[in-house]
N, C-alpha and C. Protein backbone atom coordinates (compact mmCIF):
# COMPACT_ATOMS: atom_id res chain seq x y z
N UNK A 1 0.82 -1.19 0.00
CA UNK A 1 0.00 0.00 0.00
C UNK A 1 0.87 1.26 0.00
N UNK A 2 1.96 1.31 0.52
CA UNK A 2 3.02 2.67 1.28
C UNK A 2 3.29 2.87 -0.58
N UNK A 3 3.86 1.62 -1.44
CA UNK A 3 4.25 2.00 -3.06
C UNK A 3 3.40 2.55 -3.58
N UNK A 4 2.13 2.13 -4.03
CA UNK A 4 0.98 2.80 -3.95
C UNK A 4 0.78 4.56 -3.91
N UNK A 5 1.45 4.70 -2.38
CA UNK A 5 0.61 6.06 -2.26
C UNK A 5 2.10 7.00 -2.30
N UNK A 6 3.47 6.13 -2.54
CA UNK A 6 4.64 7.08 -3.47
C UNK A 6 4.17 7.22 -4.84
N UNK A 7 3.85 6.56 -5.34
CA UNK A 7 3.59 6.62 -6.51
C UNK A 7 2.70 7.72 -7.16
N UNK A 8 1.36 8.05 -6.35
CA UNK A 8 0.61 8.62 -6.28
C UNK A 8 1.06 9.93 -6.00
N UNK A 9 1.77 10.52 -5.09
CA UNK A 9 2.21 12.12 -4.67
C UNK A 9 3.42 11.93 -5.65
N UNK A 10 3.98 11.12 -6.27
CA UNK A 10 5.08 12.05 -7.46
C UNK A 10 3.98 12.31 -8.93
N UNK A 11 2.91 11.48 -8.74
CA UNK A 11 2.12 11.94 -10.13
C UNK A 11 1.67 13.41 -9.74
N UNK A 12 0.91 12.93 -8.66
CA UNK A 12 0.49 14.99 -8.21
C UNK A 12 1.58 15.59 -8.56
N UNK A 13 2.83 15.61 -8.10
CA UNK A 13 3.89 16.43 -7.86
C UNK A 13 4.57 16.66 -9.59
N UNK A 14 4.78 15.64 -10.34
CA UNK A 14 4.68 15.73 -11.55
C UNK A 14 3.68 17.05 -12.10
N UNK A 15 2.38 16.62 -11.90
CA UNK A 15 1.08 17.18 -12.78
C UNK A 15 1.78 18.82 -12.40
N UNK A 16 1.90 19.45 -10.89
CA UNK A 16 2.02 20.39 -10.23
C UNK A 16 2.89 21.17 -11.23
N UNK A 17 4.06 20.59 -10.79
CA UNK A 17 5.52 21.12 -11.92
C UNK A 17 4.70 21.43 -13.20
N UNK A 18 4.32 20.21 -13.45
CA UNK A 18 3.82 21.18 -15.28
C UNK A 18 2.98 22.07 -15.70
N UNK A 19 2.11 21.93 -14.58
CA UNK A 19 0.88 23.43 -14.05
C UNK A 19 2.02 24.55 -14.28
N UNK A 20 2.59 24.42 -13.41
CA UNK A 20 3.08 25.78 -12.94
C UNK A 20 4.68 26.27 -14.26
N UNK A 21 5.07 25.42 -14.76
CA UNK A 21 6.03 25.75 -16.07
C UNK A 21 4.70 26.27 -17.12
N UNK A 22 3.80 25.79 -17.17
CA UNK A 22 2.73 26.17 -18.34
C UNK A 22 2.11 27.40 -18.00
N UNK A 23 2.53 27.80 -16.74
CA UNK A 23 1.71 29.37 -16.58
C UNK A 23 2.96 30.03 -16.82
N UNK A 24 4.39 29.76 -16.63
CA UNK A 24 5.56 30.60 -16.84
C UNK A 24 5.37 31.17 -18.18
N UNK A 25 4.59 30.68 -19.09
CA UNK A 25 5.39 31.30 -20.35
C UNK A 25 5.72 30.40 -21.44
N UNK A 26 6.22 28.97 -20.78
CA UNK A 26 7.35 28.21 -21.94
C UNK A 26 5.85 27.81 -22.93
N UNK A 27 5.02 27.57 -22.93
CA UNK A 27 3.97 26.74 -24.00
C UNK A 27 3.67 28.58 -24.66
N UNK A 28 3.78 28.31 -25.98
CA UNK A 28 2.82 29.69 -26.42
C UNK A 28 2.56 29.10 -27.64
N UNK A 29 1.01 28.57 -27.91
CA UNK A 29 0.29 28.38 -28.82
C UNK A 29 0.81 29.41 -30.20
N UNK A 30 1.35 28.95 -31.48
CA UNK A 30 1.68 29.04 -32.78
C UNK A 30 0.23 29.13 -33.79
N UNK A 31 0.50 29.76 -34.93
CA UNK A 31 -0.31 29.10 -36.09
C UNK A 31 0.55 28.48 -36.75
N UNK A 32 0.58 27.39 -37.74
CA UNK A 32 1.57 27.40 -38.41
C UNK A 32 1.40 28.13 -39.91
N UNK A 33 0.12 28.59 -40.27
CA UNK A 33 0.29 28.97 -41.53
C UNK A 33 1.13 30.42 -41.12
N UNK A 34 1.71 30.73 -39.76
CA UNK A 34 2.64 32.01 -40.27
C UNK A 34 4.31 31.54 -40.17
N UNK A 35 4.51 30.50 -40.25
CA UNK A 35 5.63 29.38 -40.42
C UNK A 35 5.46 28.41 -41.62
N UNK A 36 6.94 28.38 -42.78
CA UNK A 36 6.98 27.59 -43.06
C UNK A 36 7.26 26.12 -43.03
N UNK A 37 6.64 25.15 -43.77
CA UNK A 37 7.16 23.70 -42.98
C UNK A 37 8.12 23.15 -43.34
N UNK A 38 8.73 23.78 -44.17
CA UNK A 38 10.47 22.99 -44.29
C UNK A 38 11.41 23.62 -43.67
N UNK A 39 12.23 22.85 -43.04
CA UNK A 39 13.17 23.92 -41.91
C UNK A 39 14.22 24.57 -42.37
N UNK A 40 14.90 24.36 -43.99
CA UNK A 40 15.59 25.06 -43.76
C UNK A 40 14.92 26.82 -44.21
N UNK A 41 13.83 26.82 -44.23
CA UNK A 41 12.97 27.82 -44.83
C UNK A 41 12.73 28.71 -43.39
N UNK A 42 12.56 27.86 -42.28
CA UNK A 42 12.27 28.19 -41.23
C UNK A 42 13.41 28.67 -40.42
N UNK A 43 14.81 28.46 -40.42
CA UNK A 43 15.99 28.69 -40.09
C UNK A 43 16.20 29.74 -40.81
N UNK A 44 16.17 30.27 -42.52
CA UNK A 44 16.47 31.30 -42.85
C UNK A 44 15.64 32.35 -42.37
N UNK A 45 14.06 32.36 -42.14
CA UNK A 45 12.88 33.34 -41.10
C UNK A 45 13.52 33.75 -39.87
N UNK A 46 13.94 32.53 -39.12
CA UNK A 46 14.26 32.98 -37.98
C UNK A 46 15.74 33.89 -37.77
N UNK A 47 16.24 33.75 -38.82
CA UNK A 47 17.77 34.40 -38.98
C UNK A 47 17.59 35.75 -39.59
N UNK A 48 16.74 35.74 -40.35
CA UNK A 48 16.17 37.35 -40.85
C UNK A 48 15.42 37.95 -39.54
N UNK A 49 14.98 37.02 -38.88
CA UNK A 49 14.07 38.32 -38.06
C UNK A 49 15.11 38.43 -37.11
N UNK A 50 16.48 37.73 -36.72
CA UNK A 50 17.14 37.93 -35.68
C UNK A 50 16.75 36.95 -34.11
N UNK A 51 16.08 35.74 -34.74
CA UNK A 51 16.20 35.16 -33.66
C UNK A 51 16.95 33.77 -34.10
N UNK A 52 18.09 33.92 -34.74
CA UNK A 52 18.81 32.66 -34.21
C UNK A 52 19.86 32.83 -33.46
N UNK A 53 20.15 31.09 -33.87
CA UNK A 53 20.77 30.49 -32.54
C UNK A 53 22.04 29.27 -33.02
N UNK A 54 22.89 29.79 -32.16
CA UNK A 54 24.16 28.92 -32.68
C UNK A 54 24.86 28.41 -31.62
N UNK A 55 24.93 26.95 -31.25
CA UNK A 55 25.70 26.57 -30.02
C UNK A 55 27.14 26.52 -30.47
N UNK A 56 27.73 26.33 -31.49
CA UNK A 56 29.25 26.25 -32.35
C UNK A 56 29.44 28.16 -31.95
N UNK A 57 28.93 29.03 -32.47
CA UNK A 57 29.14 30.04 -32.31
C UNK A 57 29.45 30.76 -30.90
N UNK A 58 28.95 30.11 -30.18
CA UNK A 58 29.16 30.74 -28.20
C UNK A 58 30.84 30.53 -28.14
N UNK A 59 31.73 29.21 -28.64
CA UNK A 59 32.55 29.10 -28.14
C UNK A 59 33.70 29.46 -28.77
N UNK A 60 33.32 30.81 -29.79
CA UNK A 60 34.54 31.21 -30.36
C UNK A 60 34.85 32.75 -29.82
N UNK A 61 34.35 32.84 -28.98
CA UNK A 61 34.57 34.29 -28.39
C UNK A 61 35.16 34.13 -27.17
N UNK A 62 35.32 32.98 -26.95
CA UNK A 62 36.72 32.37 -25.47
C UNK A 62 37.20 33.77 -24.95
N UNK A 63 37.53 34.72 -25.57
CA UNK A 63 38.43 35.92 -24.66
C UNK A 63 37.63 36.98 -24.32
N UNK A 64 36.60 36.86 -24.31
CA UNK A 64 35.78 38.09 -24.17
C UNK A 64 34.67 38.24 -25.54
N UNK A 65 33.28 39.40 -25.25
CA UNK A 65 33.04 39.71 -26.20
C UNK A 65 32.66 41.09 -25.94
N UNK A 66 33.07 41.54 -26.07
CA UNK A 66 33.18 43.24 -26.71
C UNK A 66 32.63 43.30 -27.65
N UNK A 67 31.24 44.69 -27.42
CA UNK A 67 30.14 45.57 -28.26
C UNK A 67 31.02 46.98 -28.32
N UNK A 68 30.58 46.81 -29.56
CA UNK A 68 31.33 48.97 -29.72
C UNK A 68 29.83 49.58 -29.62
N UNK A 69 30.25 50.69 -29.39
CA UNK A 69 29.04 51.87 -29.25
C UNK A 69 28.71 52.15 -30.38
N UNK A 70 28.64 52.03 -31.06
CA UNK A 70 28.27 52.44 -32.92
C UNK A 70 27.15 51.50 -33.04
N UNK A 71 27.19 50.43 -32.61
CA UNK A 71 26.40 48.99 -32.22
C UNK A 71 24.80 49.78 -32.02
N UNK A 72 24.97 50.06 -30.73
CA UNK A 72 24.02 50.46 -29.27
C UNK A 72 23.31 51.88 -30.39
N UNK A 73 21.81 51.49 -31.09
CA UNK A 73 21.21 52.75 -31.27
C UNK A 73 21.01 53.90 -30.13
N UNK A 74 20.85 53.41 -28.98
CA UNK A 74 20.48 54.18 -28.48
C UNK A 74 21.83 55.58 -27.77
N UNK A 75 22.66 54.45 -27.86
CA UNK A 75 23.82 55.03 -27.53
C UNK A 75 24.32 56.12 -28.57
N UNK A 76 24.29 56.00 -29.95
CA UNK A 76 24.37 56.47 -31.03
C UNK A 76 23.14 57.94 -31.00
N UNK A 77 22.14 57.26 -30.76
CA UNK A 77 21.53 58.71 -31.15
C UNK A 77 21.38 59.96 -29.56
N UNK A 78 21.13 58.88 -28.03
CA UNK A 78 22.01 60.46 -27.07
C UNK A 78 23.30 60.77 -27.51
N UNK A 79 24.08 60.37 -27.82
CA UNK A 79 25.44 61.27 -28.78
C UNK A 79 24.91 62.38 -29.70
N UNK A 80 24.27 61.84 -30.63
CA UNK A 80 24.01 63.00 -31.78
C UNK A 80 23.49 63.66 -31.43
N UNK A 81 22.24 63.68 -30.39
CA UNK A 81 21.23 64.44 -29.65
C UNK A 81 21.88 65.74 -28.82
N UNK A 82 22.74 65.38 -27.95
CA UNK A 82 23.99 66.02 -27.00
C UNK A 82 25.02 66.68 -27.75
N UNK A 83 25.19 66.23 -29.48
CA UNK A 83 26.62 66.60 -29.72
C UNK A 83 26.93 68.19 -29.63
N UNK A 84 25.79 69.16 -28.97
CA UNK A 84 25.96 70.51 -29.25
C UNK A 84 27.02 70.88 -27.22
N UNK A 85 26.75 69.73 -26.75
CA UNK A 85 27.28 69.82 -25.62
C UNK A 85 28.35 68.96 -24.99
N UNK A 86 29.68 70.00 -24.28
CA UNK A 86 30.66 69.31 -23.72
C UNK A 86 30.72 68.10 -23.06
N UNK A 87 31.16 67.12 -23.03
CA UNK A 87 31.30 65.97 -21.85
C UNK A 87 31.97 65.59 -21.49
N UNK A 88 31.18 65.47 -19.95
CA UNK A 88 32.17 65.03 -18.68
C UNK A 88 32.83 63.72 -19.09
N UNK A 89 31.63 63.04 -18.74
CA UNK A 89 31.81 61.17 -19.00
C UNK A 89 31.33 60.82 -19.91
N UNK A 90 31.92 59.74 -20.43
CA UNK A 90 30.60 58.56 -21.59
C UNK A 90 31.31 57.43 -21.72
N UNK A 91 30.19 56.75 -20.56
CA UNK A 91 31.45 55.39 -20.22
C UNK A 91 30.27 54.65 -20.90
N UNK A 92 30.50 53.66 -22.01
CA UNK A 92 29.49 52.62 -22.26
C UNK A 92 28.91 51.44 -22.05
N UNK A 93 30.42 50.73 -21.19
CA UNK A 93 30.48 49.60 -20.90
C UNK A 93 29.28 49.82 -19.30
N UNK A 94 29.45 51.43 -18.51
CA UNK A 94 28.92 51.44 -17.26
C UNK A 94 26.91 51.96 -18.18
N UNK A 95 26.89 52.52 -19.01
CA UNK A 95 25.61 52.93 -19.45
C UNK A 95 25.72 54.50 -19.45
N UNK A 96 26.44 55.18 -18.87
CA UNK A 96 25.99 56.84 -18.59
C UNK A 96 26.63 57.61 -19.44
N UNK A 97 26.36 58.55 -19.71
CA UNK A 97 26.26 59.79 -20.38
C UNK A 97 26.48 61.42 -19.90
N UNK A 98 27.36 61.73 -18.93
CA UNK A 98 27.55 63.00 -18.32
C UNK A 98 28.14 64.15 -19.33
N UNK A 99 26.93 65.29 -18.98
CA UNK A 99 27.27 66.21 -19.83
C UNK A 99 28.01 67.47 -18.56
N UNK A 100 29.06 68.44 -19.37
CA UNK A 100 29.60 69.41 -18.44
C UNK A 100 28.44 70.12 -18.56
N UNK A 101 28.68 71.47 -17.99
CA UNK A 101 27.71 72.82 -17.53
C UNK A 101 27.85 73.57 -18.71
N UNK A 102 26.74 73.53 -18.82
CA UNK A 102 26.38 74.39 -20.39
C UNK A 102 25.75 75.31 -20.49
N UNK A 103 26.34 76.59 -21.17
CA UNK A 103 25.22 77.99 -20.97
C UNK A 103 25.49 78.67 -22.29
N UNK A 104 23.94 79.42 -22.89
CA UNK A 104 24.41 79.95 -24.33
C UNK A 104 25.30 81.01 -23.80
N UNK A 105 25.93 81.38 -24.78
CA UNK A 105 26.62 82.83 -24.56
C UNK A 105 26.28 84.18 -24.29
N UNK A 106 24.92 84.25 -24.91
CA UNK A 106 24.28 85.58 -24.55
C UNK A 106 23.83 85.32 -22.32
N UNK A 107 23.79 84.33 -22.15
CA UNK A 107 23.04 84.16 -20.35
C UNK A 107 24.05 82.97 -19.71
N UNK A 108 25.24 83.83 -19.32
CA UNK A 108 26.34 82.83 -18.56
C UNK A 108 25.71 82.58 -17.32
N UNK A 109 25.09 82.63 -16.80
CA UNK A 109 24.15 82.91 -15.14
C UNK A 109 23.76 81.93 -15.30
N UNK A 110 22.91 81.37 -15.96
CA UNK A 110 22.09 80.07 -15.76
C UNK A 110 22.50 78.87 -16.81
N UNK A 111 22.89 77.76 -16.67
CA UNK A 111 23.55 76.66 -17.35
C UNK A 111 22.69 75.55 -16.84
N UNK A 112 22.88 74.63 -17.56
CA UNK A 112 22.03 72.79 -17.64
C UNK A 112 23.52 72.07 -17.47
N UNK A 113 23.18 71.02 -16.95
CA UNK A 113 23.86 69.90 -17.04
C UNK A 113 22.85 68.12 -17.32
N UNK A 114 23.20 67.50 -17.87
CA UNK A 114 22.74 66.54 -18.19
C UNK A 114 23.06 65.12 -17.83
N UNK A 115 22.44 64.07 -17.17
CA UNK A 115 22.78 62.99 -17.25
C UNK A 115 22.04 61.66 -17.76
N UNK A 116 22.75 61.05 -18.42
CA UNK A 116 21.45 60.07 -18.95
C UNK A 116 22.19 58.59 -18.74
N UNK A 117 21.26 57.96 -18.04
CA UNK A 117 21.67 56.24 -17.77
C UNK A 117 20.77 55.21 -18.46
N UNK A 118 21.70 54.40 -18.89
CA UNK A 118 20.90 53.84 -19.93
C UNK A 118 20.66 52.12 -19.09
N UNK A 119 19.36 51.74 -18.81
CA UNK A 119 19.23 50.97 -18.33
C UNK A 119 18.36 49.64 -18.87
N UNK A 120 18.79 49.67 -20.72
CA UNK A 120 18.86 48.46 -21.00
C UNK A 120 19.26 49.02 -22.68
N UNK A 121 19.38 47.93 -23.52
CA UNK A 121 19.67 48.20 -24.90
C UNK A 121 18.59 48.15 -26.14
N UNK A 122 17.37 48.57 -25.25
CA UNK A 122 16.07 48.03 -26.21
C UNK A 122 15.62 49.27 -26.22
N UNK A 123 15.15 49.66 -27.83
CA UNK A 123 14.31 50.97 -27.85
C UNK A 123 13.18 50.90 -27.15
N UNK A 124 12.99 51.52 -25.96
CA UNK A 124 12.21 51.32 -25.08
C UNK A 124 11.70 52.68 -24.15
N UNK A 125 10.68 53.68 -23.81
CA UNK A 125 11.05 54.75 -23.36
C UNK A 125 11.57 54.69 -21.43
N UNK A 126 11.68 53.26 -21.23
CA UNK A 126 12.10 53.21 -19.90
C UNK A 126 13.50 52.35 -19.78
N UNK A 127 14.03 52.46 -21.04
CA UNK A 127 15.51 52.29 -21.04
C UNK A 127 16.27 53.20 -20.63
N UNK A 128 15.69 54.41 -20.69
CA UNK A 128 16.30 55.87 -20.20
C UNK A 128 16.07 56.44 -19.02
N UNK A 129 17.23 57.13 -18.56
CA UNK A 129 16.97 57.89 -17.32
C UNK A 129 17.70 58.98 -17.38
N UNK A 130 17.23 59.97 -17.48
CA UNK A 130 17.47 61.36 -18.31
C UNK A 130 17.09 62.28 -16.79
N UNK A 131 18.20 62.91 -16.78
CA UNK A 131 18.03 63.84 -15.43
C UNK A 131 18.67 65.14 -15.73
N UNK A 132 17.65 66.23 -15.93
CA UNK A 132 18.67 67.47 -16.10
C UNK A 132 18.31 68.50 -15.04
N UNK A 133 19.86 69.10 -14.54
CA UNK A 133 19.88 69.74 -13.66
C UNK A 133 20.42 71.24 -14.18
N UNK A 134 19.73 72.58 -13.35
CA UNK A 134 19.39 74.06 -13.97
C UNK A 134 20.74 74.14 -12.48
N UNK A 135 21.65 75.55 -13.28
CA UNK A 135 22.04 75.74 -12.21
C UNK A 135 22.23 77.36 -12.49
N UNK A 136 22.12 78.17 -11.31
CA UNK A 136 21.56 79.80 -11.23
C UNK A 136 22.38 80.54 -10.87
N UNK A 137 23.61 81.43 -11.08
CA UNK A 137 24.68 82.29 -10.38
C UNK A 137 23.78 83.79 -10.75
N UNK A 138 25.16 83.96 -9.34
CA UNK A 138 24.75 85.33 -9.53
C UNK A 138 26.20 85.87 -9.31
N UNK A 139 26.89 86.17 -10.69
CA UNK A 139 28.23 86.35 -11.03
C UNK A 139 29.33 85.41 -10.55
N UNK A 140 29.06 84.38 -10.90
CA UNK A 140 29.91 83.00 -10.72
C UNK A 140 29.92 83.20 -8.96
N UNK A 141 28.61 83.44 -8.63
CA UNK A 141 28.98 83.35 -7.25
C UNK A 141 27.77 83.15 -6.63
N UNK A 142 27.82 82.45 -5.54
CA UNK A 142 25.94 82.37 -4.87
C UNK A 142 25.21 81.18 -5.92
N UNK A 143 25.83 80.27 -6.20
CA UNK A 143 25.21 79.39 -7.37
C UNK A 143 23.98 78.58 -6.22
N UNK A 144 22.73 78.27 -7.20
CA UNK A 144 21.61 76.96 -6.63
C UNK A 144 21.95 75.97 -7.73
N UNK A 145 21.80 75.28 -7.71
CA UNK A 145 21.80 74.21 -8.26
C UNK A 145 20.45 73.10 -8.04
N UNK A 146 19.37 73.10 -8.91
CA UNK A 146 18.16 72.38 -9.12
C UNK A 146 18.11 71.53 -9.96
N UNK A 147 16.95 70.17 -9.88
CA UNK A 147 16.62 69.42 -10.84
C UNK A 147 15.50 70.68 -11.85
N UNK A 148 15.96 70.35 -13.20
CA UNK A 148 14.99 71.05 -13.81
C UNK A 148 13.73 70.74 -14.27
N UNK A 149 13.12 71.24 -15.09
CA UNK A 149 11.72 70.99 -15.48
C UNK A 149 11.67 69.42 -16.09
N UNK A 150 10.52 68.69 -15.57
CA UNK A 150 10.71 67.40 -16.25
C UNK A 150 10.15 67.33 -18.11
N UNK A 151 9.60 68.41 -18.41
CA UNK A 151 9.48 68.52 -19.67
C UNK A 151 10.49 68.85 -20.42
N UNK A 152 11.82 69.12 -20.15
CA UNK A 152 12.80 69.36 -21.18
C UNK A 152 12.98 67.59 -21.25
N UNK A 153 13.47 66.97 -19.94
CA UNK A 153 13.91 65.96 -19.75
C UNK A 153 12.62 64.46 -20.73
N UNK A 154 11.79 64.92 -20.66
CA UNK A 154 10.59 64.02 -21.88
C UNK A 154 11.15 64.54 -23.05
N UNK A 155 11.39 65.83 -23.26
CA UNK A 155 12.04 65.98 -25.10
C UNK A 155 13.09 65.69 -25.56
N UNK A 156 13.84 65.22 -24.37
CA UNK A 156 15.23 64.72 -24.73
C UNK A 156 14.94 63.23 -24.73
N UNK A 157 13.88 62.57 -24.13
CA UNK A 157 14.17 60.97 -24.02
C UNK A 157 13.15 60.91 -25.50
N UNK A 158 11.88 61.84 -25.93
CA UNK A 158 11.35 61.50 -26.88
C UNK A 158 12.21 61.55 -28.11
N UNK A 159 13.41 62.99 -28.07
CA UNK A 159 14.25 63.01 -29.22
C UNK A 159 15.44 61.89 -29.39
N UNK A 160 15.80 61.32 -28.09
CA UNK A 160 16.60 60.34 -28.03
C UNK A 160 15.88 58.94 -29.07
N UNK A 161 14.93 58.70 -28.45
CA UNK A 161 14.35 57.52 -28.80
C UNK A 161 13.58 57.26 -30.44
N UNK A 162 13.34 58.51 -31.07
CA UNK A 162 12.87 58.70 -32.46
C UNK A 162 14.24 58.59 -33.34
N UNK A 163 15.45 59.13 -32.44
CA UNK A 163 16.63 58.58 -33.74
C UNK A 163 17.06 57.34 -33.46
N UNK A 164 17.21 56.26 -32.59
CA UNK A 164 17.34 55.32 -32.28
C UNK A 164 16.46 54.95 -32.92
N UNK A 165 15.22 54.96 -32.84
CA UNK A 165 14.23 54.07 -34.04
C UNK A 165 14.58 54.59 -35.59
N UNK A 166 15.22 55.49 -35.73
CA UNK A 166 15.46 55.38 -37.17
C UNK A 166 16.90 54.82 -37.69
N UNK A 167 17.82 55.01 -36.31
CA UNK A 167 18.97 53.73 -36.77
C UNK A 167 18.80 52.47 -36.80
N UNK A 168 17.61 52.22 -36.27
CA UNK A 168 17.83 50.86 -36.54
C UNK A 168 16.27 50.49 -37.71
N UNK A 169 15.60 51.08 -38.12
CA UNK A 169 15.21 51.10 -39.20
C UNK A 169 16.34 51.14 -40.78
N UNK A 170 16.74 51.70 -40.69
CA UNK A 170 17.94 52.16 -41.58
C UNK A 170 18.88 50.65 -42.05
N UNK A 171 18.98 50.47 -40.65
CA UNK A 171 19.80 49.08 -40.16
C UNK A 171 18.73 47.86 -40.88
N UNK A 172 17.99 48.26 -40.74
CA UNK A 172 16.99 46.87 -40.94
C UNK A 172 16.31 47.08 -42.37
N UNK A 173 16.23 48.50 -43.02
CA UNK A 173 16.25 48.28 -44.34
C UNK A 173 17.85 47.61 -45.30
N UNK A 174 18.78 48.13 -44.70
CA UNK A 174 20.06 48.05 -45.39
C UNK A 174 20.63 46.18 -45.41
N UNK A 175 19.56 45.42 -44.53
CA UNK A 175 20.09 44.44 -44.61
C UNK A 175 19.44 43.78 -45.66
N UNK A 176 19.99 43.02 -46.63
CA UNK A 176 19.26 42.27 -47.32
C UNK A 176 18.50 41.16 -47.38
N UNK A 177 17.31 41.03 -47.60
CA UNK A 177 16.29 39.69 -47.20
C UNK A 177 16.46 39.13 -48.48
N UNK A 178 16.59 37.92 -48.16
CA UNK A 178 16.82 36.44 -48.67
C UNK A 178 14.90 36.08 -48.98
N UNK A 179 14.75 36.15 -50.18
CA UNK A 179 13.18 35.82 -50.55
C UNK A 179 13.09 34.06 -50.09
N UNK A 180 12.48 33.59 -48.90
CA UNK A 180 11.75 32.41 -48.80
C UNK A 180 11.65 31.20 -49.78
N UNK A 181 11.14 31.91 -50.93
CA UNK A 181 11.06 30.98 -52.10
C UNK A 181 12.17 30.08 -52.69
N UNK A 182 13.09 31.19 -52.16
CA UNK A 182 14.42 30.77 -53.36
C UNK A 182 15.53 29.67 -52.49
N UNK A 183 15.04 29.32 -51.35
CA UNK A 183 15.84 28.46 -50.39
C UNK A 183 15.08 27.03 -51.12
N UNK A 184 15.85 26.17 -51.23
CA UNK A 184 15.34 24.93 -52.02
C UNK A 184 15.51 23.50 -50.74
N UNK A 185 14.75 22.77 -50.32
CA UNK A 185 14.30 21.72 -49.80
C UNK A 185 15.27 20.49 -50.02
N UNK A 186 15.58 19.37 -49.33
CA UNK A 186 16.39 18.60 -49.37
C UNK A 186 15.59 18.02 -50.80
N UNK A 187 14.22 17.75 -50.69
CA UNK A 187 13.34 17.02 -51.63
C UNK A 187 13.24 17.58 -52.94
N UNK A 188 13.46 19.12 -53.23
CA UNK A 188 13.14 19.91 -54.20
C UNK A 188 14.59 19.84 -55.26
N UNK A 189 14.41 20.10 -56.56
CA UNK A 189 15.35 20.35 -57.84
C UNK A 189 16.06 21.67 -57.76
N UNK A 190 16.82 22.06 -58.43
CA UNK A 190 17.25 23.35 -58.95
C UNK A 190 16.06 23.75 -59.67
């Protein structure tokens, strides 16, 4: 009877586990008419849209793998966005973006400074963290120093994020797609 009722709590315990992996996420119901059914048709889809996958490929980068910033749209377009202003820092590997104290020439009294942390690599408007700070003299002397208006700081993450979507539009027209058709089947002729 005791085999019996092991037997019985690893089936529950079984069923449980797969309850609870099937609410994670891993099952997500497909159509297939938006997949083709020969794979190597399906390997070239998935390589155009950028989701493949290479286990031979992981183990040739043994010494490191190093991204350049030219890479990183987003990184690319706060540069171009900023390029009218000095900088402190622009560390890429850490994410940030420090701009020096900046004032037009006609109003040396009041200057911006800028910082922007980039807290992931996906055009995303909460990849950004954009903080600009106003700072107020009164003849390089008696300075305040404030966070400024959060509406400059939205036109900088909206202007950030519209050229980043067009580098990588650009990027994604310039690559060339491989027409579906023309990939031929183990079964198929020239």
């Amino acid at each position: 009877m005791k085999l019996n009722y092991s037997f019985f709590l690893k089936i529950i315990g079984l069923f449980l586990i797969l309850v609870n992996l099937n609410s994670c996420g891993f099952y997500r119901p497909v159509s297939a008419k938006d997949y083709p059914p020969e794979p190597e048709k399906r390997v070239q889809k998935n390589l155009q849209e950028g989701r493949g996958f290479t286990i031979g490929g992981a183990a040739k980068n043994k010494g490191g793998q190093f991204s350049f910033a030219t890479s990183n749209q987003m990184w690319r377009a706060s540069l171009d966005i900023l390029d009218f202003m000095p900088l402190t820092s622009a560390d890429y590997s850490g994410g940030l973006i420090i701009t020096d104290w900046y004032s037009q020439e006609s109003n040396t009294n009041d200057s911006i400074k800028i910082s922007i942390r980039f807290l992931s690599n996906e055009i995303r408007s909460d990849a950004l963290k954009i903080t600009v700070f106003s700072k107020q003299c009164e003849k390089t002397i008696n300075c305040s120093v404030s966070k400024s208006n959060p509406s400059i700081e939205n036109e900088l993450k909206v202007a950030i994020l519209k050229r980043a979507a067009k580098y990588k539009k650009d990027i994604i027209d310039s690559t060339p797609k491989r027409d579906l058709n023309t990939i031929l089947t183990p079964g198929e002729k020239n």
